[in-house]
PDB file of N, CA and C in Angstrom:
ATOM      1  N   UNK A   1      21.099  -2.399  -2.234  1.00  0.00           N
ATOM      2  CA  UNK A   1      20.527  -1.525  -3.231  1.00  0.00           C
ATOM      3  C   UNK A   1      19.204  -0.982  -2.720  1.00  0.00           C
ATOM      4  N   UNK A   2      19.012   0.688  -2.915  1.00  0.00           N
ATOM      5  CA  UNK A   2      17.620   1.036  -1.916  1.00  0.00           C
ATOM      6  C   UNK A   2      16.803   1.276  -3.881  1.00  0.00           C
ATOM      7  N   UNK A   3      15.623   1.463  -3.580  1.00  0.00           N
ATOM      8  CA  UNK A   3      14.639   2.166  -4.292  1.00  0.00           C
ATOM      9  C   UNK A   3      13.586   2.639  -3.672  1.00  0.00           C
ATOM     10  N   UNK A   4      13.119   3.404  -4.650  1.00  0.00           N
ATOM     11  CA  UNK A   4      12.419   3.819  -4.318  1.00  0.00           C
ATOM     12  C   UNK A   4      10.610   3.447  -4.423  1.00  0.00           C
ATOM     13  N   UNK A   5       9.609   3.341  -3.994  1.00  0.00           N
ATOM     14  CA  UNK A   5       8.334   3.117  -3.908  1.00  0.00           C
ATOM     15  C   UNK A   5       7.329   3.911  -3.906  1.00  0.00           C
ATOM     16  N   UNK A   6       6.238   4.124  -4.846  1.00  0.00           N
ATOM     17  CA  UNK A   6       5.198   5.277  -4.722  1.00  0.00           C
ATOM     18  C   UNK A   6       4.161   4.828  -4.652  1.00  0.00           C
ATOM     19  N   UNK A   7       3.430   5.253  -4.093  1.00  0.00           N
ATOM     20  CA  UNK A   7       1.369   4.678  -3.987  1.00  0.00           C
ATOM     21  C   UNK A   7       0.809   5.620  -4.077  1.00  0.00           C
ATOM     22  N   UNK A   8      -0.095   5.863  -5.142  1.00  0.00           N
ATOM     23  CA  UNK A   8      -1.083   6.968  -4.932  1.00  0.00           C
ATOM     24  C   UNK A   8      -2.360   6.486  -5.636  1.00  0.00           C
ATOM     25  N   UNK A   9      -3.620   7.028  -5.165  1.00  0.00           N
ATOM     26  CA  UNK A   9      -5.047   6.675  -5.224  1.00  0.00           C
ATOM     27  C   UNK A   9      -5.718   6.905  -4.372  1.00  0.00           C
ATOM     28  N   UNK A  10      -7.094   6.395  -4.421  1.00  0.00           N
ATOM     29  CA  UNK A  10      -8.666   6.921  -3.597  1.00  0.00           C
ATOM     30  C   UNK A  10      -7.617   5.902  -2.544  1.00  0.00           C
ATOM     31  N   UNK A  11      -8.055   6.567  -1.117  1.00  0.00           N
ATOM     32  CA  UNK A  11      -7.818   5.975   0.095  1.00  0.00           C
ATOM     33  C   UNK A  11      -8.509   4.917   0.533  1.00  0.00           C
ATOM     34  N   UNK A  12      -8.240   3.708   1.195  1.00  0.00           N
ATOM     35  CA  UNK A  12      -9.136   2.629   1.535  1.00  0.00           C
ATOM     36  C   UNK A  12      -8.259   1.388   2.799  1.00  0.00           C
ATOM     37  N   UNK A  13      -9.415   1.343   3.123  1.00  0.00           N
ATOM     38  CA  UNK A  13      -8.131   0.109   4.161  1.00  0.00           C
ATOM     39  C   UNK A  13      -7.262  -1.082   3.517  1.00  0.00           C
ATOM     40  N   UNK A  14      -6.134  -1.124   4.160  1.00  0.00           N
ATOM     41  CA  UNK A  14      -5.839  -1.980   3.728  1.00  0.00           C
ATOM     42  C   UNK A  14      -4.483  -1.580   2.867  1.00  0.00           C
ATOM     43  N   UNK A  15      -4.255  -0.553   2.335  1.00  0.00           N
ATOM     44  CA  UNK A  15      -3.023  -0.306   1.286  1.00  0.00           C
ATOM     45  C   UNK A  15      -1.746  -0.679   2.107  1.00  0.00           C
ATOM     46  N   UNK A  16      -1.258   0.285   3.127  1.00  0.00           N
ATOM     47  CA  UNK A  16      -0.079  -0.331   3.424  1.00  0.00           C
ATOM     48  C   UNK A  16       0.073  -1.630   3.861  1.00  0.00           C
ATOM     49  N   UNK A  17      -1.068  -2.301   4.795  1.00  0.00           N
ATOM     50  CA  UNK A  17      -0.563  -3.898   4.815  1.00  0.00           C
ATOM     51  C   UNK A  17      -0.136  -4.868   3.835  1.00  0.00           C
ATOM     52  N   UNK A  18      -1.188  -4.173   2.883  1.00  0.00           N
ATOM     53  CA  UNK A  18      -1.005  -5.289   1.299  1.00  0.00           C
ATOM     54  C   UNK A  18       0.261  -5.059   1.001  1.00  0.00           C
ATOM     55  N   UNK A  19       0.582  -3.905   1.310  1.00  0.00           N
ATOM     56  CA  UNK A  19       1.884  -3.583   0.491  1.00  0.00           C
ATOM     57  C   UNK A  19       3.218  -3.746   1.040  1.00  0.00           C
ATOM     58  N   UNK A  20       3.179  -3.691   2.423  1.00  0.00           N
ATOM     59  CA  UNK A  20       4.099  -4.025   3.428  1.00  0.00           C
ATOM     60  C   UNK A  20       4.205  -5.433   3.780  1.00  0.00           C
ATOM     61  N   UNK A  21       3.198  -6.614   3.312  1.00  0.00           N
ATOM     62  CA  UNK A  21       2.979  -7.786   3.696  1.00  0.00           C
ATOM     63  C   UNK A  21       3.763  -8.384   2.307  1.00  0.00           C
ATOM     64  N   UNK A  22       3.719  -7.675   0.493  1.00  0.00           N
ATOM     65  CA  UNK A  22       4.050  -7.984  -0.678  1.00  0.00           C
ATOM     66  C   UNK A  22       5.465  -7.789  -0.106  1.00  0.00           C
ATOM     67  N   UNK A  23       5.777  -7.027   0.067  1.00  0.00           N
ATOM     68  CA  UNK A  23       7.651  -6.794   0.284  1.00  0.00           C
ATOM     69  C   UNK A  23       8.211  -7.645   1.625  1.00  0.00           C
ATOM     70  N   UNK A  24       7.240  -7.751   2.501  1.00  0.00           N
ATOM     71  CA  UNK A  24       7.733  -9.059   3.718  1.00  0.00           C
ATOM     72  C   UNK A  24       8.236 -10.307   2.965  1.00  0.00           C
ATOM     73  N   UNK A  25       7.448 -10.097   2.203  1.00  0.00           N
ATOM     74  CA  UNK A  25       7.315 -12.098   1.499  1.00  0.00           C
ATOM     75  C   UNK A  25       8.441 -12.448   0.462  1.00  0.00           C
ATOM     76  N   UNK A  26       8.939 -11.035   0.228  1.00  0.00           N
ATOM     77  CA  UNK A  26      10.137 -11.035  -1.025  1.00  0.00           C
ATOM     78  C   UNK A  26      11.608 -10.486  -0.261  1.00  0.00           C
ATOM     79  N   UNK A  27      11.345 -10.475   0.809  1.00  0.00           N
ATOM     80  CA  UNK A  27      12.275 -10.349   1.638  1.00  0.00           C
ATOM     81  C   UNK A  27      13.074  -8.794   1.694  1.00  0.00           C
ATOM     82  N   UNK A  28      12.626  -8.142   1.217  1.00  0.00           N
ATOM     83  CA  UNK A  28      12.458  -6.630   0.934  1.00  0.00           C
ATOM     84  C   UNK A  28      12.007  -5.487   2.258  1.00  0.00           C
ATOM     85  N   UNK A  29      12.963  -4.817   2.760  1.00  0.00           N
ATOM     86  CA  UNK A  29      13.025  -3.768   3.681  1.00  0.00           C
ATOM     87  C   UNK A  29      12.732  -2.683   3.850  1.00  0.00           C
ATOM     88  N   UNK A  30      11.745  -2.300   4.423  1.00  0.00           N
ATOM     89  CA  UNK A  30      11.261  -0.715   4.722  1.00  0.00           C
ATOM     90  C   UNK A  30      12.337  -0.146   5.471  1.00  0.00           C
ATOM     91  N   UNK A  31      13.237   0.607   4.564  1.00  0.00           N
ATOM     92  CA  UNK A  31      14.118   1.662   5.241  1.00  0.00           C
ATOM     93  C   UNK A  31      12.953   2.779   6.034  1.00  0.00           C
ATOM     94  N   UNK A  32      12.366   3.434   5.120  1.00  0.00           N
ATOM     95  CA  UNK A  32      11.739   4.934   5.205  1.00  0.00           C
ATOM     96  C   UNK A  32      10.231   4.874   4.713  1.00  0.00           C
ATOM     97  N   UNK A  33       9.413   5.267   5.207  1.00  0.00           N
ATOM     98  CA  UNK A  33       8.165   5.601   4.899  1.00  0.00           C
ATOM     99  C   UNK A  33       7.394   6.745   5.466  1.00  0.00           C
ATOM    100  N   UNK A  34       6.774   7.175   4.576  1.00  0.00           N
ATOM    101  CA  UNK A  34       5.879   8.635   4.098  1.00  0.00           C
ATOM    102  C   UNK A  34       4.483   8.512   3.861  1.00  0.00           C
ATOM    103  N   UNK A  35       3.367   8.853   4.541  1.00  0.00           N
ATOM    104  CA  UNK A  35       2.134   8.905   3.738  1.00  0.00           C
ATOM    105  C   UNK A  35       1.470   9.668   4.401  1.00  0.00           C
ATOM    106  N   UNK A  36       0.923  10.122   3.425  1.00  0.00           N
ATOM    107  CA  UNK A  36      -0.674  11.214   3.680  1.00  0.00           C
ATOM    108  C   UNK A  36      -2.074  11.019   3.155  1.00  0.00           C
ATOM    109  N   UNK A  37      -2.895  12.049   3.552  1.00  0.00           N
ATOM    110  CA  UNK A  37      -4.204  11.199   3.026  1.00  0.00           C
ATOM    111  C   UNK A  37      -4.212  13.073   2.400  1.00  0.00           C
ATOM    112  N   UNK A  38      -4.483  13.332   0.839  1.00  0.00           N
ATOM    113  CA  UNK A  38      -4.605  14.695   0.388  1.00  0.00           C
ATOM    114  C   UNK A  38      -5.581  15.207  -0.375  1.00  0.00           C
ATOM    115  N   UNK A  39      -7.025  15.288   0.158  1.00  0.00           N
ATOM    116  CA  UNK A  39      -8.228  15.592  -0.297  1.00  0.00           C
ATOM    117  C   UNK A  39      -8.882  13.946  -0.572  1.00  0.00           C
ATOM    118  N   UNK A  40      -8.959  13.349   0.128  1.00  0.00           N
ATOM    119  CA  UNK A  40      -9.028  11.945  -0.115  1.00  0.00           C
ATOM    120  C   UNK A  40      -8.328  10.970  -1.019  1.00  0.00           C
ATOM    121  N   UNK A  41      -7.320  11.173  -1.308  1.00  0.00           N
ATOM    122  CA  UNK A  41      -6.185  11.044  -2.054  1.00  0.00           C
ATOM    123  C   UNK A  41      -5.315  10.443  -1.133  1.00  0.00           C
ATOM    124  N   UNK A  42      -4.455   9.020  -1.154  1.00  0.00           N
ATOM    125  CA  UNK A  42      -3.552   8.225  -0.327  1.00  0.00           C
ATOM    126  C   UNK A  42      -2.368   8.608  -1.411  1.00  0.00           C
ATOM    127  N   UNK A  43      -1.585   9.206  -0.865  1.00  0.00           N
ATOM    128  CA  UNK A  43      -0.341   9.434  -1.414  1.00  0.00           C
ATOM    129  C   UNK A  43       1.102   8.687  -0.268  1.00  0.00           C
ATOM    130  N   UNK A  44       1.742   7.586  -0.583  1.00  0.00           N
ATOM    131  CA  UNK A  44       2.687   6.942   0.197  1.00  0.00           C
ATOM    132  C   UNK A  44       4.192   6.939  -0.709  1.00  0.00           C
ATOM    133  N   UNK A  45       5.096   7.417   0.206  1.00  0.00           N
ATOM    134  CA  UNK A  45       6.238   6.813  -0.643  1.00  0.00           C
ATOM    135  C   UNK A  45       7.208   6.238   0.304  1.00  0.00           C
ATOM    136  N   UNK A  46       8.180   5.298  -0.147  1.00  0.00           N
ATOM    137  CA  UNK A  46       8.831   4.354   0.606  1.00  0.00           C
ATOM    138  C   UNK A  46      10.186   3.999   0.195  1.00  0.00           C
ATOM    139  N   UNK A  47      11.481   4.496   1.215  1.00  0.00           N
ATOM    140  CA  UNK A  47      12.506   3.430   0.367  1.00  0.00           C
ATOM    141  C   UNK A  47      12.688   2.597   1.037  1.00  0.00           C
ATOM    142  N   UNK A  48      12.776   1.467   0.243  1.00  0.00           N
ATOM    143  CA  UNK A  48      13.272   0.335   0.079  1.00  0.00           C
ATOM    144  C   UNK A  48      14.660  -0.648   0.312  1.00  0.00           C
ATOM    145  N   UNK A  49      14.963  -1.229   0.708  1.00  0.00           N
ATOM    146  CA  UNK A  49      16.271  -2.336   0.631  1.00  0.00           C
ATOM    147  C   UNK A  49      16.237  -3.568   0.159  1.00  0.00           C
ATOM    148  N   UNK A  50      16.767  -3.710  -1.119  1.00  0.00           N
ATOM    149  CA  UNK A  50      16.561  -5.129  -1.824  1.00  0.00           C
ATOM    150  C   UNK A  50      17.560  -5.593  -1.560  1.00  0.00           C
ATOM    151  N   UNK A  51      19.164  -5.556  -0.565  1.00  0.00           N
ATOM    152  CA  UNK A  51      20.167  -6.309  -0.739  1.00  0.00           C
ATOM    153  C   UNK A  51      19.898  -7.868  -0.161  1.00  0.00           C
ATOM    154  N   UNK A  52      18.830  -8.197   0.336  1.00  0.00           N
ATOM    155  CA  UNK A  52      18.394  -9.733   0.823  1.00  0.00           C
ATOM    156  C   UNK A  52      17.298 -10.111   0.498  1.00  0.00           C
ATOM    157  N   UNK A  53      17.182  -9.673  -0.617  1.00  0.00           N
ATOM    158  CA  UNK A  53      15.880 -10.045  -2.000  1.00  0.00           C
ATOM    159  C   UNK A  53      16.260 -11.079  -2.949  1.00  0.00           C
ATOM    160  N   UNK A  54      16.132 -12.090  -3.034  1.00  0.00           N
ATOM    161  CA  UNK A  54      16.278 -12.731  -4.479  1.00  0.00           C
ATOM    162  C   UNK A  54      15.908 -12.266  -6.080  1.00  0.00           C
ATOM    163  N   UNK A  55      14.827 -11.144  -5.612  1.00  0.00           N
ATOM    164  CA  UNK A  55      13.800 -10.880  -6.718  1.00  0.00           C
ATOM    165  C   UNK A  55      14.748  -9.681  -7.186  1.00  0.00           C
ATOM    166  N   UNK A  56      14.351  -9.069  -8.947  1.00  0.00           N
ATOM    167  CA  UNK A  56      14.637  -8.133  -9.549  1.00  0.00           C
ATOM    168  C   UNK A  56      14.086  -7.369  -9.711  1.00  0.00           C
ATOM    169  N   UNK A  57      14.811  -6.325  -9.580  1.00  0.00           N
ATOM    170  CA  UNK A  57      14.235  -5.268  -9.432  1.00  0.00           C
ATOM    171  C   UNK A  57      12.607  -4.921 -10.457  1.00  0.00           C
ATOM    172  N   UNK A  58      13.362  -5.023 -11.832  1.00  0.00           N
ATOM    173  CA  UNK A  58      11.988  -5.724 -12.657  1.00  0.00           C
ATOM    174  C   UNK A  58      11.089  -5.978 -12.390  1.00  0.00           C
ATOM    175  N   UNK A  59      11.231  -7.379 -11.784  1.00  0.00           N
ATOM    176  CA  UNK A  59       9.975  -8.691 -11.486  1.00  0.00           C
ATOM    177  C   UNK A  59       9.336  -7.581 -10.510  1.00  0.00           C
ATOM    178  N   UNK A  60      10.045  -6.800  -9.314  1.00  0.00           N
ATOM    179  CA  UNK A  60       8.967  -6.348  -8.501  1.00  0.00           C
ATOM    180  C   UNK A  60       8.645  -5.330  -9.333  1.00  0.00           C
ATOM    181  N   UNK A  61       8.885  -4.372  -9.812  1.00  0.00           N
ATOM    182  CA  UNK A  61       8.446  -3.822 -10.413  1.00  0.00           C
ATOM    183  C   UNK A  61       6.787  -3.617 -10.949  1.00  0.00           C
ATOM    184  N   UNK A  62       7.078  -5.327 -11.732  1.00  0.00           N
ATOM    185  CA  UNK A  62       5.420  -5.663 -12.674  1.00  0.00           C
ATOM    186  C   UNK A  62       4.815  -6.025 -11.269  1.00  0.00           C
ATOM    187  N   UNK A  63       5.413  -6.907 -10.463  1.00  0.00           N
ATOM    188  CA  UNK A  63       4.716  -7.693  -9.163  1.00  0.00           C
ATOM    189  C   UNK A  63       3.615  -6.616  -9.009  1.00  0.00           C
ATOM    190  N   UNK A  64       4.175  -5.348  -8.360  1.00  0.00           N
ATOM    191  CA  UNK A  64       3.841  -4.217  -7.919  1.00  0.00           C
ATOM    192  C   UNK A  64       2.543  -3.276  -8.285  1.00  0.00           C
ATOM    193  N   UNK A  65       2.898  -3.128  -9.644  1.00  0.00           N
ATOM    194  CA  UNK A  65       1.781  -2.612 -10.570  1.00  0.00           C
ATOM    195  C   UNK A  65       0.491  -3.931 -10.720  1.00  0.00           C
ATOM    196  N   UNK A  66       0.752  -4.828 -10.730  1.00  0.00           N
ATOM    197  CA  UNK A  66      -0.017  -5.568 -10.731  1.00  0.00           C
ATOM    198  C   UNK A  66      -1.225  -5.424  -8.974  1.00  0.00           C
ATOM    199  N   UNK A  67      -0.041  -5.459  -8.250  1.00  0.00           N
ATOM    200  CA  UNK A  67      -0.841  -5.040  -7.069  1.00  0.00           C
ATOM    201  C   UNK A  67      -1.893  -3.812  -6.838  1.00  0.00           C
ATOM    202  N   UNK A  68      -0.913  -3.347  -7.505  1.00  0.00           N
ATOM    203  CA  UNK A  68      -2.372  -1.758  -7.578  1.00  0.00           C
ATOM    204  C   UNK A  68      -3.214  -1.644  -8.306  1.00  0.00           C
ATOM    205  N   UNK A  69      -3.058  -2.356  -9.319  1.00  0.00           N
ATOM    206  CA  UNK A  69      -4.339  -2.747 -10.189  1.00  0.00           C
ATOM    207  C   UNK A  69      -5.417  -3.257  -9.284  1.00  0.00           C
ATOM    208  N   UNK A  70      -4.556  -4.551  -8.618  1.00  0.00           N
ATOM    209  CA  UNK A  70      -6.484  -5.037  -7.931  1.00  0.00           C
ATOM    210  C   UNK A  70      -6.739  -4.083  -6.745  1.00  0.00           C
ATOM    211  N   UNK A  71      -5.615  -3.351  -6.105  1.00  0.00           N
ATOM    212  CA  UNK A  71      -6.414  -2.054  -5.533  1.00  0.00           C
ATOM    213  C   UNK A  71      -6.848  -0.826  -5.571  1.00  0.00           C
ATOM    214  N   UNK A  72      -6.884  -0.848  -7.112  1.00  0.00           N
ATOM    215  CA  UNK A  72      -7.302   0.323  -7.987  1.00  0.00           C
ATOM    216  C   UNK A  72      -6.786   1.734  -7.412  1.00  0.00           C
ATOM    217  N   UNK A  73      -5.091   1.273  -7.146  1.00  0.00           N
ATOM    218  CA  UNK A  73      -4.194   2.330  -7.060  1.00  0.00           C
ATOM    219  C   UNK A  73      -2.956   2.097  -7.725  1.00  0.00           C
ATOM    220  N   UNK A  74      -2.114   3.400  -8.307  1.00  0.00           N
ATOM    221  CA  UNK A  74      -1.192   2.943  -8.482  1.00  0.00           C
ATOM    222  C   UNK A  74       0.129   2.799  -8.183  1.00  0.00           C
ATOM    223  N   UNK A  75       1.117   2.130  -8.466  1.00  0.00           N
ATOM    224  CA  UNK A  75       2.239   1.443  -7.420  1.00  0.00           C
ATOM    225  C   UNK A  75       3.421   1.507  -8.015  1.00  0.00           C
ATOM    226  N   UNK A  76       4.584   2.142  -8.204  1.00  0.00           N
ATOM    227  CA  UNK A  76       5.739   2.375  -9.453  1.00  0.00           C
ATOM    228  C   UNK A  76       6.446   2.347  -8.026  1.00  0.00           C
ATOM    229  N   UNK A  77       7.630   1.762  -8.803  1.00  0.00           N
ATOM    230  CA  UNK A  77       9.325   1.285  -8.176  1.00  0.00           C
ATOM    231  C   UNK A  77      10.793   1.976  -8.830  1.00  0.00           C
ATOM    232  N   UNK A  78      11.335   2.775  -8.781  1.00  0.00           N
ATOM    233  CA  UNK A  78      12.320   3.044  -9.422  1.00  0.00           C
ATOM    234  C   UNK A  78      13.181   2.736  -8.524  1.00  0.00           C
ATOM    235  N   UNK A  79      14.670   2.603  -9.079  1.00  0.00           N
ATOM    236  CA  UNK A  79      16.202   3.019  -8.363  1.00  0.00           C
ATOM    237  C   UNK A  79      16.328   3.861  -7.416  1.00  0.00           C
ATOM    238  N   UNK A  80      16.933   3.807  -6.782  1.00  0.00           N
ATOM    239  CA  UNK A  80      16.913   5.619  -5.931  1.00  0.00           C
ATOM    240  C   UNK A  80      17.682   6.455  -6.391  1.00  0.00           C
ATOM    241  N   UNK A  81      19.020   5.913  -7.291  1.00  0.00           N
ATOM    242  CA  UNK A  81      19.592   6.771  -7.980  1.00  0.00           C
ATOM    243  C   UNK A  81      18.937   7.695  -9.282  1.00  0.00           C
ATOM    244  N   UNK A  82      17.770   6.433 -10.016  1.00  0.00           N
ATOM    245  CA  UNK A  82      17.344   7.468 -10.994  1.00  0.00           C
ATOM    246  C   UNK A  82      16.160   8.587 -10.376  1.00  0.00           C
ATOM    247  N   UNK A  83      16.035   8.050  -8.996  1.00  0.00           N
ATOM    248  CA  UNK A  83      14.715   8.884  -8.686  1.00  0.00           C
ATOM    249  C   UNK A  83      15.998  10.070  -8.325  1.00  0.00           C
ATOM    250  N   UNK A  84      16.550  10.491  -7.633  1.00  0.00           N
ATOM    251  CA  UNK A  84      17.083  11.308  -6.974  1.00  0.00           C
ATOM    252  C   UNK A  84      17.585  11.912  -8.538  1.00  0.00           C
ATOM    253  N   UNK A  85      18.093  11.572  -9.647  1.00  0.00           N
ATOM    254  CA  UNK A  85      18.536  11.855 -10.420  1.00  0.00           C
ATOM    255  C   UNK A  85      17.226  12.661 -11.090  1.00  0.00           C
ATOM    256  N   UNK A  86      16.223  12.303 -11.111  1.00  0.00           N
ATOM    257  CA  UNK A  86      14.991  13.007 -11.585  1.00  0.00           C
ATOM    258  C   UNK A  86      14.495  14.160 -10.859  1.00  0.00           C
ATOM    259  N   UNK A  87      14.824  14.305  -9.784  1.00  0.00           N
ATOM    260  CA  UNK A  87      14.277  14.991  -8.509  1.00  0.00           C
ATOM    261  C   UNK A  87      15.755  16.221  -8.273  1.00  0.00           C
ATOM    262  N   UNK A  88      16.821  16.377  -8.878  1.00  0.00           N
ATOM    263  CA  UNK A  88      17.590  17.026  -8.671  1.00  0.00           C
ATOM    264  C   UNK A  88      17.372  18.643  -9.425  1.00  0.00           C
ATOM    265  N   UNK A  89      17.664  19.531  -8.477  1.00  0.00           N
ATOM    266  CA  UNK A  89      17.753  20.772  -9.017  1.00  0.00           C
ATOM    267  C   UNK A  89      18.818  21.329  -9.886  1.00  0.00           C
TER     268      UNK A  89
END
């Protein structure tokens, strides 16, 4: 199952490790990754592979947002089906 991953906020060191080190530990796969830096603005997006995850989609979900809270960015997880489903012309 892929999803999808978004990060956006003030730029600072440190975002993708935190965030790439949170999904190491849950056993969670960087298919694809994207980021820019846009007027000082960190904009990242990422899909994902949860098929050798224990965790739900859910749980990462809050995990997630919780993470961007203490890096005073924020961090949303959808499906890839509903993202692509949102994103369709």
């Amino acid at each position: 199952m892929n999803a999808i991953i978004t990060v956006v906020g003030s730029d600072k060191v440190g975002i993708i490790a935190k965030v790439s080190a949170f999904l190491a530990e849950r056993n969670i796969n960087i298919e694809d990754i994207s980021q820019t830096i846009l007027s000082g603005n960190f904009v990242m997006m990422m899909m994902v592979d949860f098929s050798s995850s224990a965790s739900a989609l859910e749980t990462i979900k809050k995990e997630l947002a919780g993470l961007g809270e203490s890096m005073n960015v924020s961090i949303n997880l959808m499906h890839e089906k509903v993202f692509s489903a949102m994103h369709r012309i």
